[in-house]
Protein backbone atom coordinates (compact mmCIF):
# COMPACT_ATOMS: atom_id res chain seq x y z
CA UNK A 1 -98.83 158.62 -4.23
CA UNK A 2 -98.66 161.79 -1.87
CA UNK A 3 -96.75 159.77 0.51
CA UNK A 4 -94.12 158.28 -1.92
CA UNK A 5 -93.35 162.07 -2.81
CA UNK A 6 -92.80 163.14 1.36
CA UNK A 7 -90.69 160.02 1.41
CA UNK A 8 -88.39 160.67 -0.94
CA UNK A 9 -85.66 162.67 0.81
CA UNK A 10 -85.81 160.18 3.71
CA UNK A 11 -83.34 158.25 4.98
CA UNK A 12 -83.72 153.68 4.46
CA UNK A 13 -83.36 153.25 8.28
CA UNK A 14 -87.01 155.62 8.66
CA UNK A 15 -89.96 153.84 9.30
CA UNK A 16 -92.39 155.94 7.47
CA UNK A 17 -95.79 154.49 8.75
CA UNK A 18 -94.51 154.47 12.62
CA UNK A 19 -93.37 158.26 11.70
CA UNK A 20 -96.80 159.15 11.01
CA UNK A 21 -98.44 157.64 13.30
CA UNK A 22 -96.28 159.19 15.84
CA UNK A 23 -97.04 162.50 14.61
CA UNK A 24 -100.72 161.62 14.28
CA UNK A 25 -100.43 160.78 17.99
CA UNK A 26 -98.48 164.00 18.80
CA UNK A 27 -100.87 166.35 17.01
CA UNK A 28 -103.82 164.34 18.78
CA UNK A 29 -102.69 164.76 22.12
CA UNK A 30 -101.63 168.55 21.42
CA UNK A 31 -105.10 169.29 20.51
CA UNK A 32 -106.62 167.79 23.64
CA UNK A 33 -104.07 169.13 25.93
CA UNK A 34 -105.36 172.81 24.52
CA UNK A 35 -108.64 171.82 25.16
CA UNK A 36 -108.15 170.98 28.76
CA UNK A 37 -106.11 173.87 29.75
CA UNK A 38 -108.90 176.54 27.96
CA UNK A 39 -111.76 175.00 29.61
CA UNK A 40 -109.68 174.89 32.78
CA UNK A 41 -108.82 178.37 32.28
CA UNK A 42 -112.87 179.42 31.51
CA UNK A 43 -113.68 177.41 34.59
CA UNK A 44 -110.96 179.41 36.99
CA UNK A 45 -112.06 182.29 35.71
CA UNK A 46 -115.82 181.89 36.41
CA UNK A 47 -115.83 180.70 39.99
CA UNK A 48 -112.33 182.73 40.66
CA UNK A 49 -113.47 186.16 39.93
């Protein structure tokens, strides 16, 4: 039902479930990315200081 109402103002040439899984995807990789880079940046700053 909730996705029915966030598909309603979209275009017929959008593929809603390979949308969302894009985003899904995006989000995902986001998350890990800002992950890495604090634990990279705890790391430098325990053995660089």
């Amino acid at each position: 039902m909730a996705e029915n109402q966030a598909q309603a103002g979209w275009g017929a040439e959008m593929n809603a479930e390979e949308h969302i899984g894009t985003y899904d995807a995006f989000i995902k990789g986001s998350k890990w990315g800002i992950v890495g880079l604090v634990v990279l940046l705890v790391l430098m700053a325990t053995f660089l200081l």
